[in-house]
PDB file of N, CA and C in Angstrom:
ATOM      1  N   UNK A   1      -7.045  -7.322  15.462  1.00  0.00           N
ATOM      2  CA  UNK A   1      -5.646  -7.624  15.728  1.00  0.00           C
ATOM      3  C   UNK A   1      -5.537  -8.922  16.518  1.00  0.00           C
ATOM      4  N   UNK A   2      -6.556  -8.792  17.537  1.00  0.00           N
ATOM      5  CA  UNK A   2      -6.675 -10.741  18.056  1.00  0.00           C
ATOM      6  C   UNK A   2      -6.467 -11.674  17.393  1.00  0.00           C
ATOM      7  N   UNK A   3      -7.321 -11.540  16.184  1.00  0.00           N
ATOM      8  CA  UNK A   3      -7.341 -12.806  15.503  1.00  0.00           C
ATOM      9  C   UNK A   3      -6.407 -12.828  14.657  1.00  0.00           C
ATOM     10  N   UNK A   4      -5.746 -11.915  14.266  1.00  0.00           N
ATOM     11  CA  UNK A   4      -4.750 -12.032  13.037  1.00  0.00           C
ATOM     12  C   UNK A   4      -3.600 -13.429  13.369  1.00  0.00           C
ATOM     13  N   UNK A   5      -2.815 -13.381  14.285  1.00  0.00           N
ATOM     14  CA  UNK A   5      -2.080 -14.525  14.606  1.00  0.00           C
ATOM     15  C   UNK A   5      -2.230 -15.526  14.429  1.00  0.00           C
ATOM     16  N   UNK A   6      -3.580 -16.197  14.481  1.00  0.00           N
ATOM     17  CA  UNK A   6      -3.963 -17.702  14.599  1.00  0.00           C
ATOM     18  C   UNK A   6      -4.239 -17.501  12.708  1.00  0.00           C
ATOM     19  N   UNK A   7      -5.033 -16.498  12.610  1.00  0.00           N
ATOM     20  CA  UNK A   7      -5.234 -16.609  10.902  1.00  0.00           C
ATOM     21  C   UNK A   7      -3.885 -16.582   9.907  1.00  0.00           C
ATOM     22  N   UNK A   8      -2.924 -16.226  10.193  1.00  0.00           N
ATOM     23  CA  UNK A   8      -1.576 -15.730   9.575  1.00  0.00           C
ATOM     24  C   UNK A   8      -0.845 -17.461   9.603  1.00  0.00           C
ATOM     25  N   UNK A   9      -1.405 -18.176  10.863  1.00  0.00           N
ATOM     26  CA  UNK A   9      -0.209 -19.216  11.669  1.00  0.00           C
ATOM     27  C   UNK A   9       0.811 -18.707  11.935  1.00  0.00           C
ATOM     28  N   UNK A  10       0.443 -17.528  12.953  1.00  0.00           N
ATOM     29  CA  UNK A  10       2.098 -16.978  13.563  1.00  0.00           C
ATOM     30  C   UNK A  10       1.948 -16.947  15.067  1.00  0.00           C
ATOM     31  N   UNK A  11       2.628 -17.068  16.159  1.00  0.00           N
ATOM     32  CA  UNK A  11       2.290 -16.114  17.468  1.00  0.00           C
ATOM     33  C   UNK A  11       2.003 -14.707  17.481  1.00  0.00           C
ATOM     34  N   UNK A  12       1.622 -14.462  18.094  1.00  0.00           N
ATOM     35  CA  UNK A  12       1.223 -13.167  18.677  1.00  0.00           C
ATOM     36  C   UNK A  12       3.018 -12.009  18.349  1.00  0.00           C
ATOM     37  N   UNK A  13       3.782 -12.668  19.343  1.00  0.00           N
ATOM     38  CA  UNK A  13       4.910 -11.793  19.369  1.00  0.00           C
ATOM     39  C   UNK A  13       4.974 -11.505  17.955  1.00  0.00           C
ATOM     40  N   UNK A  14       5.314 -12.968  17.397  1.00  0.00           N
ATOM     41  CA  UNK A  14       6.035 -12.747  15.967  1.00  0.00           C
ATOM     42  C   UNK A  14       5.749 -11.885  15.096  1.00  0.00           C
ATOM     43  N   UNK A  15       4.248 -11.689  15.128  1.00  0.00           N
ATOM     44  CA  UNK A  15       3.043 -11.180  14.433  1.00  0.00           C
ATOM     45  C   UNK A  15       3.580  -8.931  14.708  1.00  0.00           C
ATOM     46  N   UNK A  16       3.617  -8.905  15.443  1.00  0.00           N
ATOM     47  CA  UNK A  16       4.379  -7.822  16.377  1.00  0.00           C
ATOM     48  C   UNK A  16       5.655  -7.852  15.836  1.00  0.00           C
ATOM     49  N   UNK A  17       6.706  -8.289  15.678  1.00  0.00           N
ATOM     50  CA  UNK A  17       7.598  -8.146  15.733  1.00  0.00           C
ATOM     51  C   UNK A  17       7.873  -7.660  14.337  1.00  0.00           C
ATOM     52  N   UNK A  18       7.374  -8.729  13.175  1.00  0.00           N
ATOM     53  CA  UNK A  18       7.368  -8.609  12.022  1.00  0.00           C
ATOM     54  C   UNK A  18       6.472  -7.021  11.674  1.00  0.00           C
ATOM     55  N   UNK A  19       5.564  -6.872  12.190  1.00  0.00           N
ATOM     56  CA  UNK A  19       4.898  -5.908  11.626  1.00  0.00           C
ATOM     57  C   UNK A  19       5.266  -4.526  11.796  1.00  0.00           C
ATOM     58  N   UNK A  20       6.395  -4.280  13.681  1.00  0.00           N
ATOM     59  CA  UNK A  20       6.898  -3.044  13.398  1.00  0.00           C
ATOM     60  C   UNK A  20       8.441  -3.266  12.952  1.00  0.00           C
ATOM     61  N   UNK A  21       8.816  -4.225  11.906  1.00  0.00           N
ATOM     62  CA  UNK A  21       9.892  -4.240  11.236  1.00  0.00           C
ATOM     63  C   UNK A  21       9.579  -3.631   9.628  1.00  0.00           C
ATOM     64  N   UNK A  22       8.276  -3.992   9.448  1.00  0.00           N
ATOM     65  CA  UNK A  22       8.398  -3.415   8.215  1.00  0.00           C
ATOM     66  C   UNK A  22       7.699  -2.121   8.236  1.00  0.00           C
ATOM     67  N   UNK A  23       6.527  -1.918   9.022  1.00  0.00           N
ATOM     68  CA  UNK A  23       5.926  -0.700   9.213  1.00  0.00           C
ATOM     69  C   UNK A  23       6.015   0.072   9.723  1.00  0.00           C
ATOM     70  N   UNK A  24       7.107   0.080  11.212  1.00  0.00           N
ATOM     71  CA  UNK A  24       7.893   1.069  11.726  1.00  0.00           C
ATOM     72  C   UNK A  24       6.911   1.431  13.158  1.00  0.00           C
ATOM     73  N   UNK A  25       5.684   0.724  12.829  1.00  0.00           N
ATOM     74  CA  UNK A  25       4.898   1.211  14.803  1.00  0.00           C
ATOM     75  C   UNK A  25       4.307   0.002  14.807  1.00  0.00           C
ATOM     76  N   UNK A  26       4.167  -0.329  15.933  1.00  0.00           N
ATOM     77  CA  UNK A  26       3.318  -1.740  16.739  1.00  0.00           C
ATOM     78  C   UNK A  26       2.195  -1.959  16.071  1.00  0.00           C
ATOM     79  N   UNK A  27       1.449  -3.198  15.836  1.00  0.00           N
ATOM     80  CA  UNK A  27      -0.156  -3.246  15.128  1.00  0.00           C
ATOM     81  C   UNK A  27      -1.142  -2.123  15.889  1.00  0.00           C
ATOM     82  N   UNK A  28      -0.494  -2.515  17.414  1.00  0.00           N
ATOM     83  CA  UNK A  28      -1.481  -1.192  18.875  1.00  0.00           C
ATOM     84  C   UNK A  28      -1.596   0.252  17.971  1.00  0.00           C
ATOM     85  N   UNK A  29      -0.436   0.364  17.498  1.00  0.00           N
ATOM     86  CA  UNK A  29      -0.402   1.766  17.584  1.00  0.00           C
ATOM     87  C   UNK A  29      -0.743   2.410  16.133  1.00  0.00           C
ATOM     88  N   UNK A  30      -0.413   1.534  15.860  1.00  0.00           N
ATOM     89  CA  UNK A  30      -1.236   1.388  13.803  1.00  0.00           C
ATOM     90  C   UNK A  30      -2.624   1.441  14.417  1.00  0.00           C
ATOM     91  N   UNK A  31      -3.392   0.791  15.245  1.00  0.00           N
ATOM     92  CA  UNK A  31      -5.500   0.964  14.919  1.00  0.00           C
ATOM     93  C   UNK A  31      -5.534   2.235  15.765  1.00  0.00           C
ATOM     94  N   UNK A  32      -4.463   2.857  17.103  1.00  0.00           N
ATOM     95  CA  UNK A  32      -4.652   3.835  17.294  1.00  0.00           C
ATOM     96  C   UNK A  32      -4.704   4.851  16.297  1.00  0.00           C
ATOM     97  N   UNK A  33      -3.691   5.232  15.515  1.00  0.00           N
ATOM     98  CA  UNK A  33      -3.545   6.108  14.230  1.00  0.00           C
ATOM     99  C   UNK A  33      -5.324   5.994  13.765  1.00  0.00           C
ATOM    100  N   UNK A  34      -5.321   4.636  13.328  1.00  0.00           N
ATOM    101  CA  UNK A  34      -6.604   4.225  12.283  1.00  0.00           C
ATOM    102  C   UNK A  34      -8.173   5.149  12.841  1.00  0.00           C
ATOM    103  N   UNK A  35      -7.624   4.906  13.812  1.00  0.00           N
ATOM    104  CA  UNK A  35      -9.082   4.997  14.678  1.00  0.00           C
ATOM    105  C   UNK A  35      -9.329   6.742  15.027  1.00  0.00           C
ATOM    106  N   UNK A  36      -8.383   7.051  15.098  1.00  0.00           N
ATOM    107  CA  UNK A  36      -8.249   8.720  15.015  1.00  0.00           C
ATOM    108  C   UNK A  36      -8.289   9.269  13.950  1.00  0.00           C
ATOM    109  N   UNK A  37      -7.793   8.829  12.958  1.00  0.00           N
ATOM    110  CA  UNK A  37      -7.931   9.439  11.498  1.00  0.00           C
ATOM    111  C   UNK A  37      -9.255   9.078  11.366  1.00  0.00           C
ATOM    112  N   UNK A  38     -10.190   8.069  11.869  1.00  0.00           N
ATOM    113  CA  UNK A  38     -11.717   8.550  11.135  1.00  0.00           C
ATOM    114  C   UNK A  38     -12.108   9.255  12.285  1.00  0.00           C
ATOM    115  N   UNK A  39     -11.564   9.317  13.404  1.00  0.00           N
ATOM    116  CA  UNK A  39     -12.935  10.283  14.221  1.00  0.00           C
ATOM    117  C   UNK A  39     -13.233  11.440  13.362  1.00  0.00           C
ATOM    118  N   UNK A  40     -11.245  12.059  12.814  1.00  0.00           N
ATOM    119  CA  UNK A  40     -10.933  13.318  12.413  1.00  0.00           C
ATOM    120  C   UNK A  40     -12.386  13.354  11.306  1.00  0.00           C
ATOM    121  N   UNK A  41     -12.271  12.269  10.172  1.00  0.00           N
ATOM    122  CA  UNK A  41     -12.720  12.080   9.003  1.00  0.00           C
ATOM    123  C   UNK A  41     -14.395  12.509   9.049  1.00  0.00           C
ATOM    124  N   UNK A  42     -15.087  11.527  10.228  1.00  0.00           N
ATOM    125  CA  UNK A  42     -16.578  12.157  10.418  1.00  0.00           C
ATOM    126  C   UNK A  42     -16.348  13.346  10.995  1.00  0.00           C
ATOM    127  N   UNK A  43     -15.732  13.911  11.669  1.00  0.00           N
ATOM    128  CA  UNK A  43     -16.133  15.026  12.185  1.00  0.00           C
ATOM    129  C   UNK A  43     -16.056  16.362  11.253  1.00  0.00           C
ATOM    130  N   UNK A  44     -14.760  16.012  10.311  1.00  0.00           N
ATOM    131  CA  UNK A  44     -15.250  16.995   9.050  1.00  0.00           C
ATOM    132  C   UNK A  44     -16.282  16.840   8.487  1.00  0.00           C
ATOM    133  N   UNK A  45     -17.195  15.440   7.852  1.00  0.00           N
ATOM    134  CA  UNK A  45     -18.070  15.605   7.107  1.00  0.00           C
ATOM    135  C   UNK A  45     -19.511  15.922   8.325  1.00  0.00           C
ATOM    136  N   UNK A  46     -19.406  16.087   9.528  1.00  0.00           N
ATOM    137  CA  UNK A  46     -20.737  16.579  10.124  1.00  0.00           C
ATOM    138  C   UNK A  46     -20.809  17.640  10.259  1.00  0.00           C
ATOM    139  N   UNK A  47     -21.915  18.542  10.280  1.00  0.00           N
ATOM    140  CA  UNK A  47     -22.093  19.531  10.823  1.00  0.00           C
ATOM    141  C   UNK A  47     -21.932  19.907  12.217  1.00  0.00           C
ATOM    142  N   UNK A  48     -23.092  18.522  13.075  1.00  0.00           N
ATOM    143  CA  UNK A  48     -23.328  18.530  14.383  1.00  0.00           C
ATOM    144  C   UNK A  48     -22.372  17.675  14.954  1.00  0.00           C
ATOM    145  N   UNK A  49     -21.682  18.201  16.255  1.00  0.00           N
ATOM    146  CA  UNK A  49     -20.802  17.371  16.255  1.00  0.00           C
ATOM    147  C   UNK A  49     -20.952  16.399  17.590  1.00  0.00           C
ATOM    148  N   UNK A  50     -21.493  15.192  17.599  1.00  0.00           N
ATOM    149  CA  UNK A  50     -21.701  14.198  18.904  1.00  0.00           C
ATOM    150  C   UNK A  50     -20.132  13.227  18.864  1.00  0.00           C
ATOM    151  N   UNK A  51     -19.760  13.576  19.667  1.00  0.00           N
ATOM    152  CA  UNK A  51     -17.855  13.385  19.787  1.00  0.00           C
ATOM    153  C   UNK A  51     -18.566  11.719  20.224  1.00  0.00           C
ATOM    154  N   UNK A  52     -19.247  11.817  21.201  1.00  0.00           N
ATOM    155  CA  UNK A  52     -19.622  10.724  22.035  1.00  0.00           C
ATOM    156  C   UNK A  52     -19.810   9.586  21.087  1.00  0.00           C
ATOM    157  N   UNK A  53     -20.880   9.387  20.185  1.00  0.00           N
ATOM    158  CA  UNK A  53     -21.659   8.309  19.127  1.00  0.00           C
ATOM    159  C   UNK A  53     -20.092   8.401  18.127  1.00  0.00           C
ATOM    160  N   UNK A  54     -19.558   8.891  17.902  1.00  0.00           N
ATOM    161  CA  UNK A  54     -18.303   9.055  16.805  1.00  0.00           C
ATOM    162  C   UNK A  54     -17.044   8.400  17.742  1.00  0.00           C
ATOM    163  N   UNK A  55     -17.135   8.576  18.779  1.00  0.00           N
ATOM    164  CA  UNK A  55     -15.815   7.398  19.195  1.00  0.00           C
ATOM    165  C   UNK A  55     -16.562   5.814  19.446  1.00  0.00           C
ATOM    166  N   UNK A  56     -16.990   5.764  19.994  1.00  0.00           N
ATOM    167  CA  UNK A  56     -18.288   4.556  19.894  1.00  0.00           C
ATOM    168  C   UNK A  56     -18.030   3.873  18.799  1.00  0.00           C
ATOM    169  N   UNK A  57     -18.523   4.501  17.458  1.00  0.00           N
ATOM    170  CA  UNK A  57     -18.861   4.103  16.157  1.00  0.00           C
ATOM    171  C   UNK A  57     -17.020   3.652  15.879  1.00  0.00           C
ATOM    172  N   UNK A  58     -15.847   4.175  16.108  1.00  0.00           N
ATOM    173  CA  UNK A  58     -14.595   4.183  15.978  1.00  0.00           C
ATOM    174  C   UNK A  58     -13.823   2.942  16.877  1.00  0.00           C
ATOM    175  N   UNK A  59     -14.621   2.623  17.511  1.00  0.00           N
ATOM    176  CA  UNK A  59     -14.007   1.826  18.621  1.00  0.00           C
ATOM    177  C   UNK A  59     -13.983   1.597  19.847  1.00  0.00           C
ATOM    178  N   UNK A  60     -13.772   2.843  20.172  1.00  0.00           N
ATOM    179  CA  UNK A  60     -13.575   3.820  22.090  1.00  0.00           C
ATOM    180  C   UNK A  60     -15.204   2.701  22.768  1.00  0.00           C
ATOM    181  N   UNK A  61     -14.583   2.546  23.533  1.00  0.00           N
ATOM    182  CA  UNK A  61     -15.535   1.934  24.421  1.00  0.00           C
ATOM    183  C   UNK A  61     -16.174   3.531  25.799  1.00  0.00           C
ATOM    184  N   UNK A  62     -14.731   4.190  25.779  1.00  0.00           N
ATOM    185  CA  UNK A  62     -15.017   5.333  27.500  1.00  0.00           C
ATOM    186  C   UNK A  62     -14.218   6.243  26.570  1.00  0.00           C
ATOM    187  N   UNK A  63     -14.716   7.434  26.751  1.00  0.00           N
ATOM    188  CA  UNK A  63     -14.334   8.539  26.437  1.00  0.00           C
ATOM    189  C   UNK A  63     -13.030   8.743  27.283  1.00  0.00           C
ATOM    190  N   UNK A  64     -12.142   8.395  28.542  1.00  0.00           N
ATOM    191  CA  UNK A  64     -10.962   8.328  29.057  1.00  0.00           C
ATOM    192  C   UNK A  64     -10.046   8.227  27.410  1.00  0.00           C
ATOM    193  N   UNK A  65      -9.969   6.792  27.211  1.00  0.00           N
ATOM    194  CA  UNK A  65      -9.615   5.896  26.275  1.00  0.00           C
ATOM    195  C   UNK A  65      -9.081   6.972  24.985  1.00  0.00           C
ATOM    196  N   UNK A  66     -10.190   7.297  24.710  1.00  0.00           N
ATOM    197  CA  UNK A  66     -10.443   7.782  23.443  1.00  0.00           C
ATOM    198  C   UNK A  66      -9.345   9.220  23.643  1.00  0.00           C
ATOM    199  N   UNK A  67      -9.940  10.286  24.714  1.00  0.00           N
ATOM    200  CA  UNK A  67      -9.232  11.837  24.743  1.00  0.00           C
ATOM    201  C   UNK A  67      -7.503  11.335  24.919  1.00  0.00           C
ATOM    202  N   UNK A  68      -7.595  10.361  25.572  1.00  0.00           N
ATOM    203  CA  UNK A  68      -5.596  10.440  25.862  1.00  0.00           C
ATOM    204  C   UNK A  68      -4.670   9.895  24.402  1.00  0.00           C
ATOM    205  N   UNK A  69      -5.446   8.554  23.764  1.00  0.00           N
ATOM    206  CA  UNK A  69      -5.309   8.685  22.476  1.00  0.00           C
ATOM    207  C   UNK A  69      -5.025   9.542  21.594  1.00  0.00           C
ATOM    208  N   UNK A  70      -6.174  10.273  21.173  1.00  0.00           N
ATOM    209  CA  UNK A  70      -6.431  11.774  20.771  1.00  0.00           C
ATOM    210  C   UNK A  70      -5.363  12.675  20.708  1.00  0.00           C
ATOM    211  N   UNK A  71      -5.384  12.870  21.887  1.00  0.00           N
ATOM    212  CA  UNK A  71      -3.751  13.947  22.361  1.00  0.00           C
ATOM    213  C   UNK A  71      -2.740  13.544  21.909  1.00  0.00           C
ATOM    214  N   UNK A  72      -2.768  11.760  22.064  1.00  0.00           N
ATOM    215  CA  UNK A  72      -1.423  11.353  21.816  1.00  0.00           C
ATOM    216  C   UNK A  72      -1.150  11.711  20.855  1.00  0.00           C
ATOM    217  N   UNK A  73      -1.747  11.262  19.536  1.00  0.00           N
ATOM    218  CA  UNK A  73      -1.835  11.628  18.476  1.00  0.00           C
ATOM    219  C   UNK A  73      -1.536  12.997  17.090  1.00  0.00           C
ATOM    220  N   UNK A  74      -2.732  13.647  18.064  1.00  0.00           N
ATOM    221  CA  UNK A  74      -2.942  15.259  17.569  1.00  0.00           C
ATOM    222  C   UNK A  74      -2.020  16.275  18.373  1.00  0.00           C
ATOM    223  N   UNK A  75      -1.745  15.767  19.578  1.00  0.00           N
ATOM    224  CA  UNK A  75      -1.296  17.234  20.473  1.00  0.00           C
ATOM    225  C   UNK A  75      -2.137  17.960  21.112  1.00  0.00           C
ATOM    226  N   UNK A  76      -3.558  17.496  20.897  1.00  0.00           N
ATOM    227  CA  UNK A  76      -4.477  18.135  21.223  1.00  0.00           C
ATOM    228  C   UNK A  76      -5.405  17.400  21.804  1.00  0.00           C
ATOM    229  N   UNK A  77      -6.100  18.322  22.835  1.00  0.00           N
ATOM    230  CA  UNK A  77      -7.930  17.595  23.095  1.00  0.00           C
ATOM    231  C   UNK A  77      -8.655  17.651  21.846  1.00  0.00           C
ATOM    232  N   UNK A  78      -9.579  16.765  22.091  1.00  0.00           N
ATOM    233  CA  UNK A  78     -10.477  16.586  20.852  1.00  0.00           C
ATOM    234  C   UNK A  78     -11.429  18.172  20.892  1.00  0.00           C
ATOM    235  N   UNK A  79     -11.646  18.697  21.864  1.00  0.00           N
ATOM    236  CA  UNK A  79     -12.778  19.598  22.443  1.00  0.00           C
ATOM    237  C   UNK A  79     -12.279  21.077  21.479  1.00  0.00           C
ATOM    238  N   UNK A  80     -10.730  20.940  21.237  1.00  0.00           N
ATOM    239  CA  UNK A  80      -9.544  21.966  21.065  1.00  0.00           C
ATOM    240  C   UNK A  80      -9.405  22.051  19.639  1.00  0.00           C
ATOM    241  N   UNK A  81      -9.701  20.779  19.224  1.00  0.00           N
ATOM    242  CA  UNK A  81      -9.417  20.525  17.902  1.00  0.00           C
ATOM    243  C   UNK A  81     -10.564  20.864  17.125  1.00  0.00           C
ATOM    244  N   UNK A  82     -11.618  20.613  17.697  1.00  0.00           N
ATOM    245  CA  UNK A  82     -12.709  20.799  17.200  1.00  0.00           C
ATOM    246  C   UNK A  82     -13.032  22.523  16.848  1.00  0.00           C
ATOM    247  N   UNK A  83     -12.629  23.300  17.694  1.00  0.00           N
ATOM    248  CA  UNK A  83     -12.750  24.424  17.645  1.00  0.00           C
ATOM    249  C   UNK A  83     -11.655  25.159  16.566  1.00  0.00           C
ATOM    250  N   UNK A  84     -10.676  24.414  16.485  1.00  0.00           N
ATOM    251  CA  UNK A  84      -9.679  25.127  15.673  1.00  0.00           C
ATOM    252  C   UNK A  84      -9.616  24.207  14.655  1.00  0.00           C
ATOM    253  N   UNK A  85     -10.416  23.252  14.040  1.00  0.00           N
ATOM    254  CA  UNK A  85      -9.433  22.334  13.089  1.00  0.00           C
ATOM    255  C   UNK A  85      -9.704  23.326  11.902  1.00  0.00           C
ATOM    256  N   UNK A  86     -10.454  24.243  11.705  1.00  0.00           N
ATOM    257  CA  UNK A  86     -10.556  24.939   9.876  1.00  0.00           C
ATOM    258  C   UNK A  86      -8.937  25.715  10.173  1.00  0.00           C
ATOM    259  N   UNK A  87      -8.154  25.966  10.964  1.00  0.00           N
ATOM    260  CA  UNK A  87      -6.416  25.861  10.637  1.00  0.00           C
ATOM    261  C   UNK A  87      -5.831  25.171  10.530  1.00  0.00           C
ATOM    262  N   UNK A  88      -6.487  23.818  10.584  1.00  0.00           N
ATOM    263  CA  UNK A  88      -5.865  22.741  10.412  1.00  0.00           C
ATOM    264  C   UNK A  88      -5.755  22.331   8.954  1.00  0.00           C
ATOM    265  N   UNK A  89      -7.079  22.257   8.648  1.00  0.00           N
ATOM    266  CA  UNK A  89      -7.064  21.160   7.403  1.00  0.00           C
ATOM    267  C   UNK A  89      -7.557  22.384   6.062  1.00  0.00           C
ATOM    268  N   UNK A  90      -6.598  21.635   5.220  1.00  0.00           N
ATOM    269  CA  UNK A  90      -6.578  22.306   3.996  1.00  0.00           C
ATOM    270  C   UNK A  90      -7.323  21.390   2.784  1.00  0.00           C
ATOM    271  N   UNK A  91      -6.867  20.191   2.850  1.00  0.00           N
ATOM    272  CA  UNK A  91      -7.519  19.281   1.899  1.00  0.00           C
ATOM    273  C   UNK A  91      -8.069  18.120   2.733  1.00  0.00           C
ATOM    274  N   UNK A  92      -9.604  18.247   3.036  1.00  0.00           N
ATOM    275  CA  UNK A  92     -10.200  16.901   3.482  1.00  0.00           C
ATOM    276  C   UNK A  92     -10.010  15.769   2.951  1.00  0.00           C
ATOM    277  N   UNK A  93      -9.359  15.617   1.748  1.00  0.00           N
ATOM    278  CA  UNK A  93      -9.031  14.437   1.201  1.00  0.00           C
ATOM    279  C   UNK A  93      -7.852  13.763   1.335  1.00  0.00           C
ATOM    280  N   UNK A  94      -7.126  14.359   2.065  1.00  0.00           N
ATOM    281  CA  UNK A  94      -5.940  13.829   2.446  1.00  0.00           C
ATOM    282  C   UNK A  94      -5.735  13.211   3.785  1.00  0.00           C
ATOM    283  N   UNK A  95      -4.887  12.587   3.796  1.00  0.00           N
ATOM    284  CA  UNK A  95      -4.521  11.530   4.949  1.00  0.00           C
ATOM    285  C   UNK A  95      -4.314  12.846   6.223  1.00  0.00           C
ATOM    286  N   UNK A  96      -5.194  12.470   7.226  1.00  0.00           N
ATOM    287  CA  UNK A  96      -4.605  13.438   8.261  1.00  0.00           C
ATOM    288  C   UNK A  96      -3.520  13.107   9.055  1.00  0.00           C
ATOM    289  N   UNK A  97      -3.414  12.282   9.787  1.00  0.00           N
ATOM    290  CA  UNK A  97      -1.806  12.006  10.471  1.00  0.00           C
ATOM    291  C   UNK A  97      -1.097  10.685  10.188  1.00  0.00           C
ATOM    292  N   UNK A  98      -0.137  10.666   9.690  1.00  0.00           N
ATOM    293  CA  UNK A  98       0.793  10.098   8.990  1.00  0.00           C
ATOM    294  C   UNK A  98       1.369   8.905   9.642  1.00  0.00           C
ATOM    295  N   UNK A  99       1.196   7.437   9.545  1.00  0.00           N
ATOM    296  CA  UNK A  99       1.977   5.782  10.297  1.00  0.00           C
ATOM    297  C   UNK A  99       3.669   7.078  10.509  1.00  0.00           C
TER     298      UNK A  99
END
């Protein structure tokens, strides 16, 4: 998202401004979505589940970062979700939470 502005030739704001005009949430809050829909994504296809190496691999620098995200997101701790997501998900192939 840094670099997009200078690559586009736009400012920063503009870049923002335009993007939750047509897409309806901030670029921020679009890689948040992004970045949660794959934790969701590996954590269905693992068995074992290292939450830790899977936010890492996603982005999350501190697990802080990552759980308040998470919640924001899901409604849930990741710890919570993990335990209950087979009520969650019906088709792994589908988009889990929705721009």
């Amino acid at each position: 998202i840094k670099d997009l502005p200078s690559r586009l030739c736009i400012s920063k704001r503009q870049l923002e401004r335009e993007f939750k005009e047509k897409i309806g949430i901030s670029p921020k809050h679009y890689l948040r979505i992004t970045r949660i829909n794959e934790v969701i994504r590996l954590l269905n296809e693992k068995q074992v589940f290292d939450l830790t190496s899977i936010t890492y691999h996603c982005g999350y620098f501190d697990q802080s970062h990552f759980i308040k995200d998470f919640k924001r997101i899901t409604g849930q701790k990741p710890t919570i979700f993990i335990k209950e997501r087979g009520q969650f998900i019906c088709n792994p192939g589908l988009a889990y939470y929705d721009l």
